[in-house]
Protein backbone atom coordinates (compact mmCIF):
# COMPACT_ATOMS: atom_id res chain seq x y z
CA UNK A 1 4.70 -80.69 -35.05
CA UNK A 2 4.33 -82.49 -32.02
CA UNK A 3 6.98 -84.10 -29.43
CA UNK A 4 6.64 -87.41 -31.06
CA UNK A 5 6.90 -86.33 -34.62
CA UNK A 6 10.04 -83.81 -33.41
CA UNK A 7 11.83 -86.85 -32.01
CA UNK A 8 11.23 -89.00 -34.98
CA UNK A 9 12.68 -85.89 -37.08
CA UNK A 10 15.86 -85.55 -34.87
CA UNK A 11 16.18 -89.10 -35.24
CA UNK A 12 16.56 -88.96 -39.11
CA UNK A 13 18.22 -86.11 -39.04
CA UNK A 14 20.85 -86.86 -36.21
CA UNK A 15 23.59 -86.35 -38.47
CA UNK A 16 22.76 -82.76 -39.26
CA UNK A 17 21.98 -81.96 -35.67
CA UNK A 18 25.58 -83.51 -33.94
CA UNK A 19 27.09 -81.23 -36.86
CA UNK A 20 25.95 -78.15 -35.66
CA UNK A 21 26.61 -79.06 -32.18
CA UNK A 22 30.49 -80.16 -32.89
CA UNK A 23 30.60 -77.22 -34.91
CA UNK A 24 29.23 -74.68 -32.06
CA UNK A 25 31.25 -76.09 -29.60
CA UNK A 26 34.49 -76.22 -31.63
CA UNK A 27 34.17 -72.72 -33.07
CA UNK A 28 33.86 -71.62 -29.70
CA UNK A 29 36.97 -73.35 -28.42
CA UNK A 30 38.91 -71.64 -30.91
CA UNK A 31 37.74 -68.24 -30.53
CA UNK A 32 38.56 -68.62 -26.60
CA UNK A 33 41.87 -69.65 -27.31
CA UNK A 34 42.74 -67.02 -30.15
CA UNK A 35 41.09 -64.64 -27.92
CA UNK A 36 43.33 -62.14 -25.98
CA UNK A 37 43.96 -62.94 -22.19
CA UNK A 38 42.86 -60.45 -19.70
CA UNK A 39 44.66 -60.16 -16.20
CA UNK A 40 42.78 -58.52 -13.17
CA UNK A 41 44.00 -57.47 -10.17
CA UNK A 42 42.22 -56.38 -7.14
CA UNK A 43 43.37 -54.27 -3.91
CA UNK A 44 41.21 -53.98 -0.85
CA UNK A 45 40.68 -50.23 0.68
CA UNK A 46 39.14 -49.94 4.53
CA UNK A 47 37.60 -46.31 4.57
CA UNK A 48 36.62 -45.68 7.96
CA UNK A 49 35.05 -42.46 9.16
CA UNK A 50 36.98 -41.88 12.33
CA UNK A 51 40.11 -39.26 11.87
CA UNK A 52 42.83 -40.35 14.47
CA UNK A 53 44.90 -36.99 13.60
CA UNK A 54 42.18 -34.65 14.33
CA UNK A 55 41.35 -32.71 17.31
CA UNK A 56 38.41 -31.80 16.21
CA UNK A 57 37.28 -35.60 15.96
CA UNK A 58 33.76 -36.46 16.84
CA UNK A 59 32.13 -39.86 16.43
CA UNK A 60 28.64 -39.17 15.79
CA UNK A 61 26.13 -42.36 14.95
CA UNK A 62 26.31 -42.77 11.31
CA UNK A 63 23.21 -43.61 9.51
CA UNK A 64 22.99 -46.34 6.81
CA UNK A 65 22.34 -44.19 4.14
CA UNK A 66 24.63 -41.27 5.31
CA UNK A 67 27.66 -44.61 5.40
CA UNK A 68 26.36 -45.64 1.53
CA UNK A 69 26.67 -42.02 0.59
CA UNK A 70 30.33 -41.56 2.37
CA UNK A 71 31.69 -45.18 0.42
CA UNK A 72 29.70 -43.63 -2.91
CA UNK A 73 31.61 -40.06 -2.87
CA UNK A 74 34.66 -42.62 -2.32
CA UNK A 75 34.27 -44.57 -5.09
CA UNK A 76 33.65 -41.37 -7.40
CA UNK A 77 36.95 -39.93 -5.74
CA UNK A 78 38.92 -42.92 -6.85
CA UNK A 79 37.52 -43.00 -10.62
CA UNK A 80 38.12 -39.56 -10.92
CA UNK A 81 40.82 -38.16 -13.46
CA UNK A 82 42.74 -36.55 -10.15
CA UNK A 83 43.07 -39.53 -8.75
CA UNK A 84 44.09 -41.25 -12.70
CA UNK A 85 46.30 -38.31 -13.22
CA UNK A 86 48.08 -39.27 -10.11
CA UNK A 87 48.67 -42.91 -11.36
CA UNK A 88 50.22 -41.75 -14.59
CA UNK A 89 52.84 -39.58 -13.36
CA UNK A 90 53.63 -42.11 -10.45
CA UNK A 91 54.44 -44.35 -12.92
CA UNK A 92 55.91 -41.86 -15.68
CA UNK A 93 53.97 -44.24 -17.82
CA UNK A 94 53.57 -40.67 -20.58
CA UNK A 95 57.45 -41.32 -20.74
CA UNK A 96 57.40 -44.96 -22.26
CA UNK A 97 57.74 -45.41 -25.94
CA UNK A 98 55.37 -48.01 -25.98
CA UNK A 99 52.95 -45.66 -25.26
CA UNK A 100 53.77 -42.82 -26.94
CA UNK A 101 53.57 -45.05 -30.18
CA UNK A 102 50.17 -46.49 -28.85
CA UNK A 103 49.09 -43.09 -28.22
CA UNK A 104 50.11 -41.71 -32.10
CA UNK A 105 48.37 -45.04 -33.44
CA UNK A 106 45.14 -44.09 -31.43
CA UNK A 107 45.17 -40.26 -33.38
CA UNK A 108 43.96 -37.35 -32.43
CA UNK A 109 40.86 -36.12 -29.99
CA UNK A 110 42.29 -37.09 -26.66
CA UNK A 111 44.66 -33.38 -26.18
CA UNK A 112 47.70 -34.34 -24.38
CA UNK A 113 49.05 -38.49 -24.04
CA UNK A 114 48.27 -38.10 -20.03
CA UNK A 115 44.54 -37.34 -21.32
CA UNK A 116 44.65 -40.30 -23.23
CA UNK A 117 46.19 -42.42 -20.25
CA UNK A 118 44.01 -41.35 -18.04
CA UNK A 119 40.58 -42.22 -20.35
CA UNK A 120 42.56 -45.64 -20.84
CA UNK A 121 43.08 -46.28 -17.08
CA UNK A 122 39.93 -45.34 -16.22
CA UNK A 123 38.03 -47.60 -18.51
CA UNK A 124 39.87 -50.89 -17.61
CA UNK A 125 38.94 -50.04 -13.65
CA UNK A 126 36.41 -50.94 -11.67
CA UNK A 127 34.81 -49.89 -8.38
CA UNK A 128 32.99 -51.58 -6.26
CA UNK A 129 31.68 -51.97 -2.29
CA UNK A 130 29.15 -54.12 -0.28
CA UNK A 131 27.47 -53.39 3.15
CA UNK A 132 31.00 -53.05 4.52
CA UNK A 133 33.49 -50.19 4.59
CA UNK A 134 35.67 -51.97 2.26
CA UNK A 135 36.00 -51.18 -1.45
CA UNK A 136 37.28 -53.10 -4.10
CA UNK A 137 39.85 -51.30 -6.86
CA UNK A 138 40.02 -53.67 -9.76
CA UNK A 139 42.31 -53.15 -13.00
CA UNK A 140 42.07 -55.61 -16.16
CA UNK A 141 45.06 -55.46 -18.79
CA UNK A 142 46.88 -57.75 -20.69
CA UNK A 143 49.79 -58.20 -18.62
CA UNK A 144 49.66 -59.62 -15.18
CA UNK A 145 52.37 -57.17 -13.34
CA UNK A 146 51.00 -54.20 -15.26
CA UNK A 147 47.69 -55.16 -13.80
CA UNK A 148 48.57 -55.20 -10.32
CA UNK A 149 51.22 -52.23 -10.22
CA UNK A 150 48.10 -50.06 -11.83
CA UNK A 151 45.94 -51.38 -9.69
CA UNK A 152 48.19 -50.77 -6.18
CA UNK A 153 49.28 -47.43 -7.47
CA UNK A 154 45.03 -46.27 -7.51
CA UNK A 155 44.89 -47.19 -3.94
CA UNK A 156 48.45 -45.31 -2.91
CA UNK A 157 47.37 -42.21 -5.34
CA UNK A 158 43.53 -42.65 -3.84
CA UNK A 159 45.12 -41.99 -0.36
CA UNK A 160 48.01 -39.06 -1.34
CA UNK A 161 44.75 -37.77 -3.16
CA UNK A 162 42.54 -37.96 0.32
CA UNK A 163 45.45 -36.25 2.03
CA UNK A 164 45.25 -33.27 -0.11
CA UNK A 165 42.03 -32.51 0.15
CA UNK A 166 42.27 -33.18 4.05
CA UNK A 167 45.61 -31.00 4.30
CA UNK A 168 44.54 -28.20 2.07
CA UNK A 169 41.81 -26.90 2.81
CA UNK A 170 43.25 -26.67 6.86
CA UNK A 171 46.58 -25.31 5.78
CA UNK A 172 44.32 -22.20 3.94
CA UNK A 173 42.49 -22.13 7.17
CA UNK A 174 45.49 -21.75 9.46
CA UNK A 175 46.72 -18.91 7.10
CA UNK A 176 43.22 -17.36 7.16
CA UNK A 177 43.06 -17.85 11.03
CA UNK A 178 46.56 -16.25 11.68
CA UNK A 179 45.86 -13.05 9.83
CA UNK A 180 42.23 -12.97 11.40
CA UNK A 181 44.55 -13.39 15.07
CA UNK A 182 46.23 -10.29 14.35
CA UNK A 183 43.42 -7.97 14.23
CA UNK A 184 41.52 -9.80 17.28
CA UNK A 185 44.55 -9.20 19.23
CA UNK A 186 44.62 -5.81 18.12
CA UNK A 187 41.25 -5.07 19.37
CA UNK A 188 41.74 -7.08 22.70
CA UNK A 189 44.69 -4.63 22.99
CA UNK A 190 42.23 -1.98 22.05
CA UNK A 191 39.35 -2.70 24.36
CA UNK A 192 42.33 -3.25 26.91
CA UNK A 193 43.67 0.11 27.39
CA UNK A 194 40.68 1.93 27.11
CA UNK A 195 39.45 -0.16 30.08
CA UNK A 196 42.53 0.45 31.71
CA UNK A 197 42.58 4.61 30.75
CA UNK A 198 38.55 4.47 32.49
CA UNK A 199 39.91 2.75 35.90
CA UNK A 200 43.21 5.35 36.46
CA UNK A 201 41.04 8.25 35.20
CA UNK A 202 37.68 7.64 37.71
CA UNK A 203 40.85 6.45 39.97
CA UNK A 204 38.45 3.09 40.42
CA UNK A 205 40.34 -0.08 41.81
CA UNK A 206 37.48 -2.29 42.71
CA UNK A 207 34.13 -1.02 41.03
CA UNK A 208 31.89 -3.40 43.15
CA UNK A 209 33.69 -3.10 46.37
CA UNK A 210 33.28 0.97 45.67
CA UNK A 211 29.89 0.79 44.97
CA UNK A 212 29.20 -1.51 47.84
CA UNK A 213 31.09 0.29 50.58
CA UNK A 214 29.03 3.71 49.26
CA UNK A 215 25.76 1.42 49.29
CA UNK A 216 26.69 0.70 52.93
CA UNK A 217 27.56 4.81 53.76
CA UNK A 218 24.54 5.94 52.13
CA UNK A 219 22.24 3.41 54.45
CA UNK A 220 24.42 4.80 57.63
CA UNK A 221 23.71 8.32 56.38
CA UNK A 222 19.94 7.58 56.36
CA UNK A 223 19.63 5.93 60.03
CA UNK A 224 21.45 8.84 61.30
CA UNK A 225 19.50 10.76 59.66
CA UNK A 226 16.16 9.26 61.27
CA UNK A 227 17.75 9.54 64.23
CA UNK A 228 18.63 12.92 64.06
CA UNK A 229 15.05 13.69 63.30
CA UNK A 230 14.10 12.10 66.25
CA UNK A 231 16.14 13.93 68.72
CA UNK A 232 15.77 17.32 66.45
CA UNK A 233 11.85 16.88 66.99
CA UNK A 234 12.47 15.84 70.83
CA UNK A 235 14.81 19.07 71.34
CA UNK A 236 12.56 21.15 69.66
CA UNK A 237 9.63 20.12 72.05
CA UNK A 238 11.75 20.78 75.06
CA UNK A 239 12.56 24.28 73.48
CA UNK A 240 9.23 25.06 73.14
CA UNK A 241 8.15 23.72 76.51
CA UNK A 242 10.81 26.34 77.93
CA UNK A 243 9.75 29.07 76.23
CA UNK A 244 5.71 28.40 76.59
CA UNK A 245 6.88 28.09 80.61
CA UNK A 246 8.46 31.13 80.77
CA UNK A 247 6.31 32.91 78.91
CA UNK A 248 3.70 32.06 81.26
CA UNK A 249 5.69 33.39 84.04
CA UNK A 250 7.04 30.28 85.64
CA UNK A 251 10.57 30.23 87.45
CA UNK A 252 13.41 27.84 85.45
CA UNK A 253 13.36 25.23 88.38
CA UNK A 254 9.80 24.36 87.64
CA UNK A 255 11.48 23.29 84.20
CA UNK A 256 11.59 19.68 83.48
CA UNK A 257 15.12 19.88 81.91
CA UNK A 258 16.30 21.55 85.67
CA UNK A 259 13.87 18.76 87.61
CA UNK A 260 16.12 16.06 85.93
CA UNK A 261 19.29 17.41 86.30
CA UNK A 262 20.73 15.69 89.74
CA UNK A 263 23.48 18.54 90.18
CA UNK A 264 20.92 20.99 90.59
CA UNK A 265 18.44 19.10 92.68
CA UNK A 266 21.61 18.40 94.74
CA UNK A 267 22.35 22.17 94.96
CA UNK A 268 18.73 22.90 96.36
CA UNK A 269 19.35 20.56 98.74
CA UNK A 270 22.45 22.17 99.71
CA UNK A 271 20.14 25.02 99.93
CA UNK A 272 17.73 24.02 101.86
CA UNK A 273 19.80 22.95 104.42
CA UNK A 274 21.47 25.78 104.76
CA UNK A 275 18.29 27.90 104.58
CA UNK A 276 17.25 25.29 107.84
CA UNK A 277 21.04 25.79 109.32
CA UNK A 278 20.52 29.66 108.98
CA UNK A 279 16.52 29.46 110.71
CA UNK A 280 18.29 27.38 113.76
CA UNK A 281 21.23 30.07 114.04
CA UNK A 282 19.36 33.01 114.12
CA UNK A 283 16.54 31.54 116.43
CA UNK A 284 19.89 30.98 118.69
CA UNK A 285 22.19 33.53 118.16
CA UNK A 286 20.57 36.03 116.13
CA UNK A 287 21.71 37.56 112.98
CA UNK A 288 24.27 39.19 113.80
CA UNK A 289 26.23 35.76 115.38
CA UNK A 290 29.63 35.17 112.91
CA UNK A 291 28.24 32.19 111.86
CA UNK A 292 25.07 33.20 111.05
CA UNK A 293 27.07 35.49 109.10
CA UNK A 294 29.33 32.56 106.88
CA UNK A 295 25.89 30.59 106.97
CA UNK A 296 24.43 33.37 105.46
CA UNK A 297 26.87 34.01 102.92
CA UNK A 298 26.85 30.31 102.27
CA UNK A 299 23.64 30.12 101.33
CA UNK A 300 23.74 33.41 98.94
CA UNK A 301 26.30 31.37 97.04
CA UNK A 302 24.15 28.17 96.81
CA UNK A 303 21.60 30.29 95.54
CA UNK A 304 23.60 32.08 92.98
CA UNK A 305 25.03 28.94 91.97
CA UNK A 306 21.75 27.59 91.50
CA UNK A 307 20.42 30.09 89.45
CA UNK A 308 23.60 29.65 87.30
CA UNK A 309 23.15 26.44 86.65
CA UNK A 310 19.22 26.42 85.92
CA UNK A 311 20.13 29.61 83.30
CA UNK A 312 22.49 27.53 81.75
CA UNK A 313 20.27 24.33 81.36
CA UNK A 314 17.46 26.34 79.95
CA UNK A 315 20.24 27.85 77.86
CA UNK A 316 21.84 24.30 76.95
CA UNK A 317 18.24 23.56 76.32
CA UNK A 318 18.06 25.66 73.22
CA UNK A 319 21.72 25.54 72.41
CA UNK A 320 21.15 21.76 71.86
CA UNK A 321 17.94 22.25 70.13
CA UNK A 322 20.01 24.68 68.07
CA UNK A 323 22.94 21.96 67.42
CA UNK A 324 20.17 18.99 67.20
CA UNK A 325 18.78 20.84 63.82
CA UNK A 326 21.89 21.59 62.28
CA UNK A 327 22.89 18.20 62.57
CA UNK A 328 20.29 16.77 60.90
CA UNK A 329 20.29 19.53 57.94
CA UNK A 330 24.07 18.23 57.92
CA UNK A 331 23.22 14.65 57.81
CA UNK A 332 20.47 15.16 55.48
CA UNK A 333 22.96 17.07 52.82
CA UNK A 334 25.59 14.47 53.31
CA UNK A 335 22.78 12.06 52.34
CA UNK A 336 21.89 13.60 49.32
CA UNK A 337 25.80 14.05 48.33
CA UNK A 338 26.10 10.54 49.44
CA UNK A 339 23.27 9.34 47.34
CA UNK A 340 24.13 11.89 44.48
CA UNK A 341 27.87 10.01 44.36
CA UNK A 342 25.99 6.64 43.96
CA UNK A 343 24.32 7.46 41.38
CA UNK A 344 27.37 8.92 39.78
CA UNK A 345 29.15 5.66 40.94
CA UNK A 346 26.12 3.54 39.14
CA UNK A 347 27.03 5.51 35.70
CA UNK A 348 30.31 5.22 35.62
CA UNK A 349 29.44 1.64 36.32
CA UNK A 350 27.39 1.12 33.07
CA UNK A 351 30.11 2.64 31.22
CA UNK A 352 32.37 0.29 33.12
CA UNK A 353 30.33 -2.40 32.11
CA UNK A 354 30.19 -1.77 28.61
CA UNK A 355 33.85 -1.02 28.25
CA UNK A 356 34.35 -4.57 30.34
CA UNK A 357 32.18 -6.64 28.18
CA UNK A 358 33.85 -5.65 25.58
CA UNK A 359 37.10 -6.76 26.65
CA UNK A 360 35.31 -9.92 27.59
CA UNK A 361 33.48 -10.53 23.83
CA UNK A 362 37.44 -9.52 22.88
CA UNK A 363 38.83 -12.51 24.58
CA UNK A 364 36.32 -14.73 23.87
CA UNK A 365 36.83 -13.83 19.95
CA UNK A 366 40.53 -14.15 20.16
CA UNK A 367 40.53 -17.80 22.38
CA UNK A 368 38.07 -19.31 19.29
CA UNK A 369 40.03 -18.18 16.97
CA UNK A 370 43.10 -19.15 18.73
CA UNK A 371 41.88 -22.77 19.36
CA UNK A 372 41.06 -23.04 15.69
CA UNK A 373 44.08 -21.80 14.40
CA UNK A 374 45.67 -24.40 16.66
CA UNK A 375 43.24 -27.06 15.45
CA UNK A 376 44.02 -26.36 11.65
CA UNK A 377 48.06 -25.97 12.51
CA UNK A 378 47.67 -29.29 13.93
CA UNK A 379 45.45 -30.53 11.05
CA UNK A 380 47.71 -29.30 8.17
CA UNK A 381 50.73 -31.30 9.41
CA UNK A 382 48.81 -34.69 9.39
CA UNK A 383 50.39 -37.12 7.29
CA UNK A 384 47.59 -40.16 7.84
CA UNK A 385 44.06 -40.66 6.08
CA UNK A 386 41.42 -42.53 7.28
CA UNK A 387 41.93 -45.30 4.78
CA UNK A 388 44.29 -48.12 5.24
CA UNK A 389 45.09 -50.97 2.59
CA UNK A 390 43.66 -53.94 3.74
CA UNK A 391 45.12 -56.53 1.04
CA UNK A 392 47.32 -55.22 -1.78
CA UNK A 393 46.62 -55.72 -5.16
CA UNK A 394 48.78 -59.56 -6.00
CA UNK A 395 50.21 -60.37 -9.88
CA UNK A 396 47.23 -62.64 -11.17
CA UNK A 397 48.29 -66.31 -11.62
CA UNK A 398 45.36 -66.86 -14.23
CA UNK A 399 43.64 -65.03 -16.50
CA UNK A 400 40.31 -63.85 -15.63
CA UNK A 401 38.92 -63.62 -19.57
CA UNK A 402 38.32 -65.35 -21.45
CA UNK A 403 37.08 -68.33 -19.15
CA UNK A 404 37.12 -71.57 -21.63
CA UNK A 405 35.36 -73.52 -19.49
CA UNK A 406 32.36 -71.44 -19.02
CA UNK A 407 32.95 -70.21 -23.08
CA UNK A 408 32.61 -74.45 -23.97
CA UNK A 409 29.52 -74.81 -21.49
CA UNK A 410 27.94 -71.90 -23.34
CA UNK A 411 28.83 -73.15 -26.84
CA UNK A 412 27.32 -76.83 -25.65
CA UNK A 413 23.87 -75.11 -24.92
CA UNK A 414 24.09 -72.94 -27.80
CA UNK A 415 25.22 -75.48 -30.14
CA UNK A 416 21.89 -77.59 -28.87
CA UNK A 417 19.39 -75.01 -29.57
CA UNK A 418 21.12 -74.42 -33.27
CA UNK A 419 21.26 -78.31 -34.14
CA UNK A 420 16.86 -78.13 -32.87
CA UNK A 421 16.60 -75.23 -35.29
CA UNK A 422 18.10 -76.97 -37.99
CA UNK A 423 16.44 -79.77 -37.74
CA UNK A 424 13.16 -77.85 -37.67
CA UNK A 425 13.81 -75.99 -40.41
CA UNK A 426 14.80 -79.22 -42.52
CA UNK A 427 11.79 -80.74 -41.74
CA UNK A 428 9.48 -78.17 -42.22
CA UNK A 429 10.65 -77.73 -46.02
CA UNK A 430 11.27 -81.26 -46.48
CA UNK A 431 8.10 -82.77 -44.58
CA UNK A 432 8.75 -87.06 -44.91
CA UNK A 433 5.57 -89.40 -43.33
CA UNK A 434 7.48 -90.61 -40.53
CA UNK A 435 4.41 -91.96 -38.25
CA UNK A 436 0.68 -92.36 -38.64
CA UNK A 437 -0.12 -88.47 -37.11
CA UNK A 438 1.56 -87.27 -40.50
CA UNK A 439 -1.00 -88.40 -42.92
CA UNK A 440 -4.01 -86.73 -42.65
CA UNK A 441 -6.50 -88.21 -45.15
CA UNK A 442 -10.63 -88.81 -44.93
CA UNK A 443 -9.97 -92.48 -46.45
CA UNK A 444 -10.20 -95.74 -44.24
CA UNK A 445 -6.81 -96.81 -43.14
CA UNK A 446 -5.36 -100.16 -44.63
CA UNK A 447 -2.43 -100.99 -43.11
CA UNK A 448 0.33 -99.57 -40.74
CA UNK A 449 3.79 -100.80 -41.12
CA UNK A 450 6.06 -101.59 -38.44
CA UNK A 451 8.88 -99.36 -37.57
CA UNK A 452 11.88 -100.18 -39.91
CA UNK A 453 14.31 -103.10 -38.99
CA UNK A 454 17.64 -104.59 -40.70
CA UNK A 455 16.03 -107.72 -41.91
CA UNK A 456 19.60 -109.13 -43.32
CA UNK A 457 19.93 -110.99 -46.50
CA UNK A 458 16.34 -110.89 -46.69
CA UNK A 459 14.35 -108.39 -49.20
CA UNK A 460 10.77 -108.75 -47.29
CA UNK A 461 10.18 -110.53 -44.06
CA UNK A 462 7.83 -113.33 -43.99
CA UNK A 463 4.14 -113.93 -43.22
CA UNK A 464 4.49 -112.87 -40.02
CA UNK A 465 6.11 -109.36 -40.64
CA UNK A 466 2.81 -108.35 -42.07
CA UNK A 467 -0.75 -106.88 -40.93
CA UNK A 468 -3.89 -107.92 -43.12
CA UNK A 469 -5.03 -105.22 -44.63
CA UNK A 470 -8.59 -106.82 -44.97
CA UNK A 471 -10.74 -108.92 -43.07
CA UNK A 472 -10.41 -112.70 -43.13
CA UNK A 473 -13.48 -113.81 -45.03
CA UNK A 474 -16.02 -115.44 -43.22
């Protein structure tokens, strides 16, 4: 069937085709006003991610995806039976007799009425969310107040709910934390005293100072040491030089020791000028003159004198040789004590060390745990969630179902398409020649008829209203 014949068909049949139309759309009017009104009501929750009651609060850069999952787990919080649960016993809605007698009419399988409230509730709300970090609670029911008291008491229940699970989980760490405190503090104590036990027993005020003033003895020690050496090998070699002298024969003022001392080079020349005082007396007076005499004895003096004091250099000599080597054997055992004690000092200093770190790892565990026990005390008190209620949920002034206007529209465009089908199914059982295109014969045409006109009171119009069939003859 082509266009043409179609519209020639709807044309006959026009009748049949505004019937089904009228009929469409007025069968849908009905239904949409028989049909139960449904109220919905909307309330507007900001989530954000930031916690103003938390010390612990860091704002690290969100990614998209990590933001869609934090709004998903959200949404799933809200349409969870907790959160339902919550709703019903806010609004003791288990103790109405409405529906207690709804729930006995619905029968058995749901367990207790809240279980059946709560499968109710959840299946008239909806969820939803953009881009943003707003979501959207929606509730559909019957009546408009219901509607909007079910739908604000999600979002109050949603946050108590988000509380909870904030407050709870802190509250069993601050319990957790404060028996943990008492056994850190324990072994602070612990570590404590037997630091404290070490330092009175090794009688140890300052460790470092200690072991830096012994540091500082034991590198005195050492120079005097070396320098003991030094003079211990010089007194030595003046010892020997002595002895090698004398052994040869030599007299003590020939020593070196006795040619540097000035007391005894003065005495010799005390000596000599008495020797040169005597000579000049006894040339004049001769030796038996008085003077001579005291001159004389004078000089026997110097001389003994002299040979007093050169026997006791050569004896000093050796005596400080003597005193010169057991100097440096005491030095060089005071050393090794000295350097024996540092070593001791450098042990008990490890063991100092140990017993002082731990003290130190002590007090570091114990001011963690301290700061998070403060952290979840702090924590467990809050009484604010991150999520705020941006527009309350308002009684609906119109229903949002059924929508009339749009059910009409629909019925229009339905009715259409089920007036064509009629039609087409008329005419395909009941085919009429309507136009030329419908006969389709192998004979030569002989006439074609106008299209049909009221011709009034007459029965066939005239000459004129007519096609010759044949050809004039010629």
């Amino acid at each position: 069937m082509s266009v043409h014949q179609f519209l020639l068909a709807l044309r006959a049949r026009f009748g049949t085709f505004a019937l089904s139309l009228v009929a469409t759309v007025l069968a849908a009017t009905v239904v949409s006003l028989l049909l139960p009104k449904t109220y919905r009501a909307t309330v507007s929750l900001l989530v954000d991610a930031k916690e103003e009651q938390s010390l612990s609060n860091v704002l690290p850069l969100i990614l998209p995806q990590e933001k869609l999952s934090y709004l998903q787990t959200q949404m799933d919080i809200i349409t969870s039976k907790r959160v339902a649960r919550k709703v019903v016993q806010d609004m003791k809605l288990a103790e109405s007799a409405l529906t207690r007698a709804a729930f006995e009419k619905a029968g058995e399988g749901y367990g207790s009425i809240e279980d059946w409230l709560v499968e109710t509730l959840l299946k008239r709300l909806k969820v939803e969310t953009s881009q943003s970090s707003i979501i959207q609670v929606t509730f559909s029911s019957a009546d408009p107040r219901y509607s909007a008291g079910v739908a604000n008491a999600f979002a109050k229940a949603y946050i108590d709910t988000m509380l909870e699970l904030r407050v709870e989980p802190t509250r069993q760490a601050a319990v957790w934390y404060d028996e943990q405190l008492k056994s850190l503090r324990a072994n602070l104590e612990d570590a404590q005293a037997k630091l404290t036990n070490y330092l009175q027993r090794e009688g140890i005020v300052s460790t470092d100072e200690r072991l830096d003033v012994d540091s500082t003895r034991l590198g005195a020690l050492s120079e005097q040491v070396v320098k003991a050496q030094e003079q211990t090998f010089q007194w030595n070699a003046r010892e020997q030089q002595a002895r090698e002298f004398l052994k040869r024969g030599g007299s003590l003022d020939g020593l070196p020791d006795v040619l540097d001392n000035p007391f005894i080079q003065r005495l010799k020349t005390d000596l000599h000028q008495g020797e040169a005082k005597l000579q000049e007396l006894a040339t004049q007076y001769g030796s038996n003159y008085p003077q001579y005499q005291r001159q004389l004895s004078e000089n026997r003096s110097l001389r003994e004198k002299l040979d007093a004091e050169m026997k006791k250099v050569a004896a000093g000599v050796a005596n400080s040789a003597r005193q010169s080597r057991q100097r440096e054997a005491d030095l060089v055992k005071a050393m090794a004590a000295q350097r024996a004690r540092l070593l001791e000092l450098k042990d008990n200093r490890n063991e100092f060390t140990v017993l002082r770190r731990n003290v130190e790892s002590a007090e570091k565990a114990y001011d963690t745990a301290m700061q998070r026990h403060v952290v979840s005390q702090v924590e467990s008190r809050a009484s604010q969630t991150n999520v705020t209620v941006l527009n309350p949920a308002a009684v609906p002034g119109k229903p949002s179902q059924p929508i009339i206007a749009l059910n009409i529209a629909l019925s229009v465009v339905v009715g259409t398409m089920l007036g064509v089908a009629v039609v087409t199914l008329m005419e395909m059982s009941d085919r009429r020649v309507r136009s030329r295109s419908d006969l389709d014969l192998d004979v030569p045409l002989l006439a074609v008829l106008n299209p049909w006109q009221p011709s009034g009171n007459v029965l066939l119009g005239g000459p004129s209203g007519a096609a010759r069939a044949l050809p004039r003859p010629s």
